[in-house]
C-alpha atoms as a PDB file:
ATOM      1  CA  UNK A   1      34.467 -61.011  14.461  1.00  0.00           C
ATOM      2  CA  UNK A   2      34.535 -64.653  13.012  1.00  0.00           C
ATOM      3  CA  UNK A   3      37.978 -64.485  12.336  1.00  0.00           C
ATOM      4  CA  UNK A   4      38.346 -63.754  16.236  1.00  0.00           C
ATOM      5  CA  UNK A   5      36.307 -66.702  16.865  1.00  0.00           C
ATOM      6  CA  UNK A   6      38.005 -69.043  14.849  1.00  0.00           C
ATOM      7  CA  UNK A   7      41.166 -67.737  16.913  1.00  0.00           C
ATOM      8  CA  UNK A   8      39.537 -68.690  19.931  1.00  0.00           C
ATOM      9  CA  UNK A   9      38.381 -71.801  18.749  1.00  0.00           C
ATOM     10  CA  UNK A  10      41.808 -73.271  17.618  1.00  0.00           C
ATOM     11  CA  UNK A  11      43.179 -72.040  20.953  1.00  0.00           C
ATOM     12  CA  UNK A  12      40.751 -73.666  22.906  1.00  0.00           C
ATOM     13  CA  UNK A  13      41.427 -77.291  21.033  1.00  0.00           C
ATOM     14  CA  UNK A  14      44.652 -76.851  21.666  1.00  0.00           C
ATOM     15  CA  UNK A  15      43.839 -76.627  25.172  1.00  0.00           C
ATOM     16  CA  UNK A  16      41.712 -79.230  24.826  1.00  0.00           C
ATOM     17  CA  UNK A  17      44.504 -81.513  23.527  1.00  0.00           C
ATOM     18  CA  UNK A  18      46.998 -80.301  26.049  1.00  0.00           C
ATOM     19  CA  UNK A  19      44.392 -81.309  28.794  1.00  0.00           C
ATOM     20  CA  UNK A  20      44.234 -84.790  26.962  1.00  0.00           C
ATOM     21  CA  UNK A  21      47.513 -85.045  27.437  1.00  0.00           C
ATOM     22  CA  UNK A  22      47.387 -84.027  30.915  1.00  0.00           C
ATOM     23  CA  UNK A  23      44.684 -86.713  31.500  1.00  0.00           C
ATOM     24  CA  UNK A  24      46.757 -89.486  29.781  1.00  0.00           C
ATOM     25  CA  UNK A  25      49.356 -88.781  32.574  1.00  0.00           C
ATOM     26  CA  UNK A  26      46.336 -89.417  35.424  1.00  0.00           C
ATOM     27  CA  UNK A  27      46.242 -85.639  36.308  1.00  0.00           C
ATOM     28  CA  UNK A  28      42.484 -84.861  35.674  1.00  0.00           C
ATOM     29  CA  UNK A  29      39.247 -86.956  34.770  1.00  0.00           C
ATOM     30  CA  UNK A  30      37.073 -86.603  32.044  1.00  0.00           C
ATOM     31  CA  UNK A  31      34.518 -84.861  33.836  1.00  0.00           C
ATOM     32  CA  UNK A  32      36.919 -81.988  35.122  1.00  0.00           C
ATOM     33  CA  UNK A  33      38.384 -81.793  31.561  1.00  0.00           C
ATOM     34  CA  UNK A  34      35.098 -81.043  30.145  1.00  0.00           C
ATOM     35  CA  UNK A  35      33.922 -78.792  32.896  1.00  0.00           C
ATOM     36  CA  UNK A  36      36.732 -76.683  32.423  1.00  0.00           C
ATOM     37  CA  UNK A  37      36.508 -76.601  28.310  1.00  0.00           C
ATOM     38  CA  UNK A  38      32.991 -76.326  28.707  1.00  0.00           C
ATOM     39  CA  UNK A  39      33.824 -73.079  30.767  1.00  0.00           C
ATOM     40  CA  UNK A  40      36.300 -71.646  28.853  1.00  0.00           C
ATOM     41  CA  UNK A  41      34.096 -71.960  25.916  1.00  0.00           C
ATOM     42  CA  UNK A  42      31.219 -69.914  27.653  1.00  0.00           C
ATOM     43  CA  UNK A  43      34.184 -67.551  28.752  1.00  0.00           C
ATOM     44  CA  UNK A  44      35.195 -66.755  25.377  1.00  0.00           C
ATOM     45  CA  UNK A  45      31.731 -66.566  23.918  1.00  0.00           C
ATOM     46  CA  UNK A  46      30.385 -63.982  26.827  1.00  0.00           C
ATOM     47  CA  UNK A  47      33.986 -62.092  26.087  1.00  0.00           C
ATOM     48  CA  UNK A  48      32.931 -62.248  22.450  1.00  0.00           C
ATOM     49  CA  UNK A  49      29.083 -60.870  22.705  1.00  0.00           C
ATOM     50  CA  UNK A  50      30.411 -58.216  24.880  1.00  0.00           C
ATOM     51  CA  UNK A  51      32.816 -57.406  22.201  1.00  0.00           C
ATOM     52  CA  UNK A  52      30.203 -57.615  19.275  1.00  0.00           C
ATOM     53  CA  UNK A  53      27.465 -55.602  21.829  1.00  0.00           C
ATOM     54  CA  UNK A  54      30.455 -52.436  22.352  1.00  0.00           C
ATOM     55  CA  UNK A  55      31.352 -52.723  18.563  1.00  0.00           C
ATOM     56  CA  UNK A  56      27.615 -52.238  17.764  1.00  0.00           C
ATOM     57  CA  UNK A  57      27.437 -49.699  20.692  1.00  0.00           C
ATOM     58  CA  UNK A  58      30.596 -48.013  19.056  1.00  0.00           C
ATOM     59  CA  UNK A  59      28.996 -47.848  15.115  1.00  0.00           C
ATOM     60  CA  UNK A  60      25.697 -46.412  16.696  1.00  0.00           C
ATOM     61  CA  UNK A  61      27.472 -43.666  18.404  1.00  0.00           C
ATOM     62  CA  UNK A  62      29.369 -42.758  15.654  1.00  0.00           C
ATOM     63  CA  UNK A  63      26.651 -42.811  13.499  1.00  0.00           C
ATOM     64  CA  UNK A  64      24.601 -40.223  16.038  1.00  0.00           C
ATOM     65  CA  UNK A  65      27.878 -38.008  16.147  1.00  0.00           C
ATOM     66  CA  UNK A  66      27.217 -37.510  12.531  1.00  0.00           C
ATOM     67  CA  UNK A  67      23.794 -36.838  12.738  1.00  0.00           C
ATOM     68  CA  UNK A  68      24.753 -34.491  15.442  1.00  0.00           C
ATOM     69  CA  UNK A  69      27.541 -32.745  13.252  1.00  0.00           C
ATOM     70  CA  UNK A  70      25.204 -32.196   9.948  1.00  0.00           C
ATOM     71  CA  UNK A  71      22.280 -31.087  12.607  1.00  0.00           C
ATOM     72  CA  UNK A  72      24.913 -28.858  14.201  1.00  0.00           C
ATOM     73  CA  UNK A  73      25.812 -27.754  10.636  1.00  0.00           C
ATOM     74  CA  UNK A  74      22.435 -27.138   9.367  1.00  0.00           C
ATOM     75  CA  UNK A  75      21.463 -25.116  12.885  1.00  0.00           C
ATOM     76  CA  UNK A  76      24.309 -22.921  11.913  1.00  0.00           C
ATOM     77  CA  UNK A  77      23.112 -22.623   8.315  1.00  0.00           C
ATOM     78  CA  UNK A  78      19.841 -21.846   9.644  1.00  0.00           C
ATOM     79  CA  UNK A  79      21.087 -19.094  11.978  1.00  0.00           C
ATOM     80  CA  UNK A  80      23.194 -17.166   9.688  1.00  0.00           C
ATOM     81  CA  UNK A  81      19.929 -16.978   7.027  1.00  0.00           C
ATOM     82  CA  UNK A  82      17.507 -15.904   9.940  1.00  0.00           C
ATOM     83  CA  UNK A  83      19.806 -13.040  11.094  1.00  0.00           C
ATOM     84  CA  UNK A  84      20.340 -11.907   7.136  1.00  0.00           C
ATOM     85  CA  UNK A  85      16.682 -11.904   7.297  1.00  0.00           C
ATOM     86  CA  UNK A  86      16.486 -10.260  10.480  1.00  0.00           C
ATOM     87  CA  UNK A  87      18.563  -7.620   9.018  1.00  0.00           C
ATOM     88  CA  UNK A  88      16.311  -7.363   6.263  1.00  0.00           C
ATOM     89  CA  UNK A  89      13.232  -6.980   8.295  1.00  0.00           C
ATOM     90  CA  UNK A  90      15.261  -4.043  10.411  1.00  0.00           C
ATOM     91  CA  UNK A  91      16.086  -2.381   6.945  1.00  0.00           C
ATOM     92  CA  UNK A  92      12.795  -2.203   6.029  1.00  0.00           C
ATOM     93  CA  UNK A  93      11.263  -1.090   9.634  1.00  0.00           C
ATOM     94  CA  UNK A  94      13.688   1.568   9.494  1.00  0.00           C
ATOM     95  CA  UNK A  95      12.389   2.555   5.737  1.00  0.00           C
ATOM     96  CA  UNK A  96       9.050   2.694   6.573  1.00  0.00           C
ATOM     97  CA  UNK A  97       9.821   4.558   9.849  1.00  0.00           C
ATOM     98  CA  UNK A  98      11.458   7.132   7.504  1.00  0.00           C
ATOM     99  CA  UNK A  99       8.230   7.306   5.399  1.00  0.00           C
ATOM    100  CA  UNK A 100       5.992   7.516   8.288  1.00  0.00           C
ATOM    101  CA  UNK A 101       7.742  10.548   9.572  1.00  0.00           C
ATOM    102  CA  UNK A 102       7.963  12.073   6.132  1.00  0.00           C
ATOM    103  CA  UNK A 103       4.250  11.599   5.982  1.00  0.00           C
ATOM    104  CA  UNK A 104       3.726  13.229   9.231  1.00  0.00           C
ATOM    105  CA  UNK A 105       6.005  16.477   8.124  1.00  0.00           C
ATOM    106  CA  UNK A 106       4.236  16.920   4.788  1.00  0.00           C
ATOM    107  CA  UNK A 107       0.734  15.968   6.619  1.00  0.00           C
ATOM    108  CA  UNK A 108       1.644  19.311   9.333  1.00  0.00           C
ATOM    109  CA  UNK A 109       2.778  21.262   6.300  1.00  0.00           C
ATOM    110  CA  UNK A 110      -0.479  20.218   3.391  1.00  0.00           C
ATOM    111  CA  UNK A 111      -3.433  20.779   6.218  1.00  0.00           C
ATOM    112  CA  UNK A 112      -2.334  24.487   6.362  1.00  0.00           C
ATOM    113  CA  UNK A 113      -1.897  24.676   2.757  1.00  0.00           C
ATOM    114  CA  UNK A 114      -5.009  23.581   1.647  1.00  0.00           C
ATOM    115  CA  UNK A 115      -7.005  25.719   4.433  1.00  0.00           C
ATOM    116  CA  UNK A 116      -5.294  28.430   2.770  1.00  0.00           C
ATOM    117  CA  UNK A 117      -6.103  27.273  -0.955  1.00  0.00           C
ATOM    118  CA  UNK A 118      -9.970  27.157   0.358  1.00  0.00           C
ATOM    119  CA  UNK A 119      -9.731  30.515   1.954  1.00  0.00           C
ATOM    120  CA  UNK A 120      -7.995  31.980  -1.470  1.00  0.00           C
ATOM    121  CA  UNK A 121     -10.870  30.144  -3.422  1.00  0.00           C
ATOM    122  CA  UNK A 122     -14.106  31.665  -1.391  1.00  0.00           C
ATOM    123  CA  UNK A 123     -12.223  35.257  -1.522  1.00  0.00           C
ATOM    124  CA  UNK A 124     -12.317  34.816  -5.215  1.00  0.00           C
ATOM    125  CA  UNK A 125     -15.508  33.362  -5.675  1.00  0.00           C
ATOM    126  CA  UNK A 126     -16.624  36.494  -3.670  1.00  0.00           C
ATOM    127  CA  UNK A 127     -14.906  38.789  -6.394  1.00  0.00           C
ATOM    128  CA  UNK A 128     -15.715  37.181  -9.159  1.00  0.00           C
ATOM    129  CA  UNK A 129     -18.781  37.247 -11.924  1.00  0.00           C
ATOM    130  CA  UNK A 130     -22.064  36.272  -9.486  1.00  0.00           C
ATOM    131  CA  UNK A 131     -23.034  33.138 -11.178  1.00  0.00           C
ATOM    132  CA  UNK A 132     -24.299  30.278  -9.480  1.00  0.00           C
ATOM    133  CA  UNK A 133     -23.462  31.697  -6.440  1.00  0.00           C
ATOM    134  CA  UNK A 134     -25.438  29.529  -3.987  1.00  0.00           C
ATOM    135  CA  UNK A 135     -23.805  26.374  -5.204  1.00  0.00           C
ATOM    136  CA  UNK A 136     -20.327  27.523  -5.283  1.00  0.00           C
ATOM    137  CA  UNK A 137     -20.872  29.105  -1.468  1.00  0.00           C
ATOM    138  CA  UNK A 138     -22.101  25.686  -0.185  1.00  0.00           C
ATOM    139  CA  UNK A 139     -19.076  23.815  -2.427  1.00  0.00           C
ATOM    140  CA  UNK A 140     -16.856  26.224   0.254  1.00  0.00           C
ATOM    141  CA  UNK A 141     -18.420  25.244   2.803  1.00  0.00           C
ATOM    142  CA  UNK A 142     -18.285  21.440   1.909  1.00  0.00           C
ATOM    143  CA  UNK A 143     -14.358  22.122   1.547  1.00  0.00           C
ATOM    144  CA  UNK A 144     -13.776  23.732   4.752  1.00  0.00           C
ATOM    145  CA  UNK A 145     -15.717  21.001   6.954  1.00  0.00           C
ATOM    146  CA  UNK A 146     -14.068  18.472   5.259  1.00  0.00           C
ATOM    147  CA  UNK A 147     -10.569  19.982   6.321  1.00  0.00           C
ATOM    148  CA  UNK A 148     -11.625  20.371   9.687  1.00  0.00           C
ATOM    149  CA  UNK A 149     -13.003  16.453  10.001  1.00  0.00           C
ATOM    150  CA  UNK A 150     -11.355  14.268  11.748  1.00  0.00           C
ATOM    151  CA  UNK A 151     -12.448  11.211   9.899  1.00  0.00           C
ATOM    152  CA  UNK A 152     -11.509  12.138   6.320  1.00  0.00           C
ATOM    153  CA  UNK A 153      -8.287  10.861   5.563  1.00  0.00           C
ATOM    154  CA  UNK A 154      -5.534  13.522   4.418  1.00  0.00           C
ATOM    155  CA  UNK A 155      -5.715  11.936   0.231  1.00  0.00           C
ATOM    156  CA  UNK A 156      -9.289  12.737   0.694  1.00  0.00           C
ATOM    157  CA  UNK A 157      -9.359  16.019   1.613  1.00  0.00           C
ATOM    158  CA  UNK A 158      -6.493  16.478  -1.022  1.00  0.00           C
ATOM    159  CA  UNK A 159      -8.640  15.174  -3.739  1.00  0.00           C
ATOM    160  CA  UNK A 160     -11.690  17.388  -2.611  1.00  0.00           C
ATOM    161  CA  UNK A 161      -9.933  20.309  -2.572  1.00  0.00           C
ATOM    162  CA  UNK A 162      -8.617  19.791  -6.359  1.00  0.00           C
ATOM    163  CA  UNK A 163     -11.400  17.904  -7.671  1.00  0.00           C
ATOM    164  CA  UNK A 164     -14.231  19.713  -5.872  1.00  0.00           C
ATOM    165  CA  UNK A 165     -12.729  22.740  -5.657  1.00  0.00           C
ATOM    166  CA  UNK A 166     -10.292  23.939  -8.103  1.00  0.00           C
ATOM    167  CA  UNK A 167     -11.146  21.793 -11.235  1.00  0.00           C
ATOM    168  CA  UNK A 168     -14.732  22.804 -11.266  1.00  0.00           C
ATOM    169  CA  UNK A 169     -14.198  26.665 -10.409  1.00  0.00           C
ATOM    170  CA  UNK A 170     -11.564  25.960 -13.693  1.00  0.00           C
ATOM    171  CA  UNK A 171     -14.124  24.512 -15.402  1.00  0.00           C
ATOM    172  CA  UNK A 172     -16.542  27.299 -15.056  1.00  0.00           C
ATOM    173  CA  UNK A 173     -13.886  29.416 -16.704  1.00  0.00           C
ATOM    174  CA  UNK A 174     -14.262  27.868 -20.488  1.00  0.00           C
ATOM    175  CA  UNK A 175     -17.449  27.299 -19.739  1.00  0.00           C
ATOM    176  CA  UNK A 176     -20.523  29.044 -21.637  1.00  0.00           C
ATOM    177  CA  UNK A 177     -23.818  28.299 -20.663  1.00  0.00           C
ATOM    178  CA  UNK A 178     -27.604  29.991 -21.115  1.00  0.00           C
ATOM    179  CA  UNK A 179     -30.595  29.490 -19.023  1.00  0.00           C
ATOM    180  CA  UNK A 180     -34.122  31.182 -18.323  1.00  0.00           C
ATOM    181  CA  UNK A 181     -33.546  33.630 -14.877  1.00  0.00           C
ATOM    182  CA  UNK A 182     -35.427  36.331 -13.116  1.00  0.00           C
ATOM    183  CA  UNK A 183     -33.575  39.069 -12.157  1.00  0.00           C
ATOM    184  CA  UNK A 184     -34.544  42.428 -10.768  1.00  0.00           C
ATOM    185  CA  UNK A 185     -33.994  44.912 -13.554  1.00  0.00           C
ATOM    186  CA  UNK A 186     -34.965  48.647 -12.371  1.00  0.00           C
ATOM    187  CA  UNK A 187     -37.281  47.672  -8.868  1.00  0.00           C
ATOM    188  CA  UNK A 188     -39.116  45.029 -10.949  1.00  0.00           C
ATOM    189  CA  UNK A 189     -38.455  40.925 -11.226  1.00  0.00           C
ATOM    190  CA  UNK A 190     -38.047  40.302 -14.929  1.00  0.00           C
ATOM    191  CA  UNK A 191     -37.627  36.928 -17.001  1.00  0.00           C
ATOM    192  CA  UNK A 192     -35.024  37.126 -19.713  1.00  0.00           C
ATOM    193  CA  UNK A 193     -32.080  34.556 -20.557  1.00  0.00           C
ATOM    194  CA  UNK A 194     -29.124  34.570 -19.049  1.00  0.00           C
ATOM    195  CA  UNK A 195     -25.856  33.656 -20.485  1.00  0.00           C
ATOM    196  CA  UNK A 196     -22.552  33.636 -19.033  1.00  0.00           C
ATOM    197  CA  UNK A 197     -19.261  33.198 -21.170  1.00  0.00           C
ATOM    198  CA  UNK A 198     -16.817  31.743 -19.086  1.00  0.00           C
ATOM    199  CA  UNK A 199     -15.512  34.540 -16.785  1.00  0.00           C
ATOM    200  CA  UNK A 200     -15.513  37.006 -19.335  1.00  0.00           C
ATOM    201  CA  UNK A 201     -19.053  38.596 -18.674  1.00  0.00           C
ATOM    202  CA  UNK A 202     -22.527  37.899 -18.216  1.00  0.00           C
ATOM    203  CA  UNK A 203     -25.603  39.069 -20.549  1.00  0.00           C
ATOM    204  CA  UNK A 204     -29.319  38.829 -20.185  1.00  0.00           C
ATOM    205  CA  UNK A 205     -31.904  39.095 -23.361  1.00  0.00           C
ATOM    206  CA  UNK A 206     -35.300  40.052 -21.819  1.00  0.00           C
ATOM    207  CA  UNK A 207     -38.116  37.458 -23.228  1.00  0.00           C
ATOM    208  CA  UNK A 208     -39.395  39.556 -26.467  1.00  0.00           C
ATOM    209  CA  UNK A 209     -36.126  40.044 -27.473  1.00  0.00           C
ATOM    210  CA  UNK A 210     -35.993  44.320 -27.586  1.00  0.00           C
ATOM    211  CA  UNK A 211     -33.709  44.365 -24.245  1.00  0.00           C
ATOM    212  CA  UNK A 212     -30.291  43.195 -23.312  1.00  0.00           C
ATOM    213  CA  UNK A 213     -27.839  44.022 -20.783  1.00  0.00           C
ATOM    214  CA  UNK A 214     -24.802  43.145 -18.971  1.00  0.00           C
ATOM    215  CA  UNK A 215     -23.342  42.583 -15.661  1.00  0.00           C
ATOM    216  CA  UNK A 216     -21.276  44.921 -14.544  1.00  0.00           C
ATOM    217  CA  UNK A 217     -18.410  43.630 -12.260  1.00  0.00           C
ATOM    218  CA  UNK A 218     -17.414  46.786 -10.243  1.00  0.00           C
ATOM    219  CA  UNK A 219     -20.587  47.955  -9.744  1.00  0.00           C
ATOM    220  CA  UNK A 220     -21.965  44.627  -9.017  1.00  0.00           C
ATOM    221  CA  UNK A 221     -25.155  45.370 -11.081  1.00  0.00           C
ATOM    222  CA  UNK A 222     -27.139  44.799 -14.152  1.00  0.00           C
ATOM    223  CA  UNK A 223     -26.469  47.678 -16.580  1.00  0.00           C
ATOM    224  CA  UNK A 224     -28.951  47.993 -19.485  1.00  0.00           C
ATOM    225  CA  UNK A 225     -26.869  47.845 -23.413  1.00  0.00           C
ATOM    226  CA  UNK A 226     -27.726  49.771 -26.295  1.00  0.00           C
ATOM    227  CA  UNK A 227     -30.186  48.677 -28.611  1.00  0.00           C
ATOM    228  CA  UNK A 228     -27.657  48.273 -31.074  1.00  0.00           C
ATOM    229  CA  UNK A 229     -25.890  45.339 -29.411  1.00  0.00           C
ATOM    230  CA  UNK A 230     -29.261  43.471 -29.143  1.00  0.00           C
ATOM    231  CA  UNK A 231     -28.401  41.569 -32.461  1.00  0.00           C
ATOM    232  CA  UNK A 232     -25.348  40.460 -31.432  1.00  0.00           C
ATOM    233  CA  UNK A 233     -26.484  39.676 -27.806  1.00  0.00           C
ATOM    234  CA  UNK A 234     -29.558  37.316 -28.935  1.00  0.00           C
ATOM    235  CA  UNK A 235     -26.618  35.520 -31.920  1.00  0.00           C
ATOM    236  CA  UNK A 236     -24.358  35.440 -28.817  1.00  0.00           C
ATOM    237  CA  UNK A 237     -27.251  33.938 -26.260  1.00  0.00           C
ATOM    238  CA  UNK A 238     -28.152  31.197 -29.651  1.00  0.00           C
ATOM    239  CA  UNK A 239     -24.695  29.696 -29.988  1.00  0.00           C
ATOM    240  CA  UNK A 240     -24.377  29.442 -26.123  1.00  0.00           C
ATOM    241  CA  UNK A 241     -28.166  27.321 -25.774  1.00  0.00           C
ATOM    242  CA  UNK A 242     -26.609  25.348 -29.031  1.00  0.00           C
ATOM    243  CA  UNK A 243     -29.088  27.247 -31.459  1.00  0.00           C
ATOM    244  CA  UNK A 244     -26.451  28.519 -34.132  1.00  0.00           C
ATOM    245  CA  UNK A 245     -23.211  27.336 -34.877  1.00  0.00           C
ATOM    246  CA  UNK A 246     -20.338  28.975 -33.833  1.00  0.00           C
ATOM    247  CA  UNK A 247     -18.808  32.610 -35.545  1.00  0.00           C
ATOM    248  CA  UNK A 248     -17.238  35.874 -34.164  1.00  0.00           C
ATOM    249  CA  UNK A 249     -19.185  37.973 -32.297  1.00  0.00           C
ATOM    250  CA  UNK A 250     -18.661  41.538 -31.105  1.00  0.00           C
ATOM    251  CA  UNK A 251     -19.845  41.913 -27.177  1.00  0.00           C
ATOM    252  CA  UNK A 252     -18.880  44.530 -24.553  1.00  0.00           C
ATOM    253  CA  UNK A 253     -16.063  43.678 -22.266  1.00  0.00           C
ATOM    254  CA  UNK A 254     -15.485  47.437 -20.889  1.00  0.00           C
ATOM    255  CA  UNK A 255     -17.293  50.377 -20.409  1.00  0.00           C
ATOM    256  CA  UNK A 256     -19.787  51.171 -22.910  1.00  0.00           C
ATOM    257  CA  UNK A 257     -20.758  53.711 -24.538  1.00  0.00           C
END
């Protein structure tokens, strides 16, 4: 840009000396000399502000066509990750979509299945040694209006069914336990102590210690013993109240006689 007006300056004092000349020879007065110099001047420096104003104009575009390119760049950039992601979301709709309905199928088949396991439970309970009979009746019926709630979620009734259900009817069977009962021994309410060894039978020991008996399964009744099994009877009854240590004991499993 200087350099340009340098140019222009030189050329315009050689104009200037050329008009000189021109004046020596009576062709123009000072005035008009200086009026025109004075205009050409003006000339070039308006021709060189509009140069400096589009060179300025040029650098600022140029610079905003960069800015434009990297913007452009980065907006591509940006695209490309946000359909990768896109993809990724899709991927993992379409998972859970798969687990949903999976869910669903083993939901329609376990709501059957566990109905069934309830029904299988109370048919056993009902053919099993009658202990605690009241609470393992009501624990069925628990069960079976939990299945049939809306409101419990499917892990829940699961967990009832297995926890509540199987694991304590399990439970019952290594179980051996003695407490004070009446029963109804020959027309007549009679206190003795019950004890019940797992699922392997149930014995009574009336109070004073002369009687014992047994329950028997397939005639769902209390069958007197002989007196010669009251020893091991009351030894049995002591280690189940936690009386005696533990030892082998002889006790009727079959008929007797």
């Amino acid at each position: 840009m200087i350099r340009n007006m340098v140019k222009r300056i030189l050329l315009t004092t050689i104009a200037l000396g050329f008009l000189g000349s021109q004046m020596a020879f009576g062709q123009a007065t000072p005035e008009r000399l200086i009026s025109k110099v004075s205009s050409a001047i003006n000339t070039e420096v308006k021709a060189q502000q509009g140069a400096d104003a589009y060179n300025y104009s040029k650098t600022d575009t140029l610079e905003q066509i960069r800015n434009l390119k990297y913007r452009v760049a980065f907006y591509k950039y940006r695209t490309e990750q946000y359909k990768a992601f896109m993809d990724q979301v899709k991927e993992k709709i379409s998972n859970l979509e798969f687990k949903k309905n999976e869910i669903l199928k083993l939901r329609e088949q376990l709501e059957p299945y566990l109905a069934e396991v309830v029904k299988s439970m109370s048919e056993f309970i009902d053919n099993d040694l009658s202990f605690l009979p009241e609470e393992r009746q009501k624990r069925i019926i628990n069960l079976e209006q939990s299945l049939n709630s809306y409101d419990v979620a499917m892990s829940e009734k699961l967990r009832r069914v297995f926890a509540e259900g199987l694991q304590v009817e399990a439970e019952y069977g290594r179980g051996v336990e003695s407490i004070d009962e009446t029963l109804n021994l020959n027309g007549e309410d009679t206190q003795v102590t019950l004890f019940r060894l797992g699922r392997v039978g149930m014995y009574y020991i009336s109070l004073d210690g002369q009687e014992t008996g047994r329950w028997n399964q397939e005639t769902k009744q209390w069958e007197k013993l002989p007196d010669k099994m009251n020893r091991d009877i009351r030894r049995a009854a002591d280690i189940a109240a936690g009386k005696r240590i533990v030892e082998i004991i002889n006790l009727p499993l079959g008929e007797v006689r």
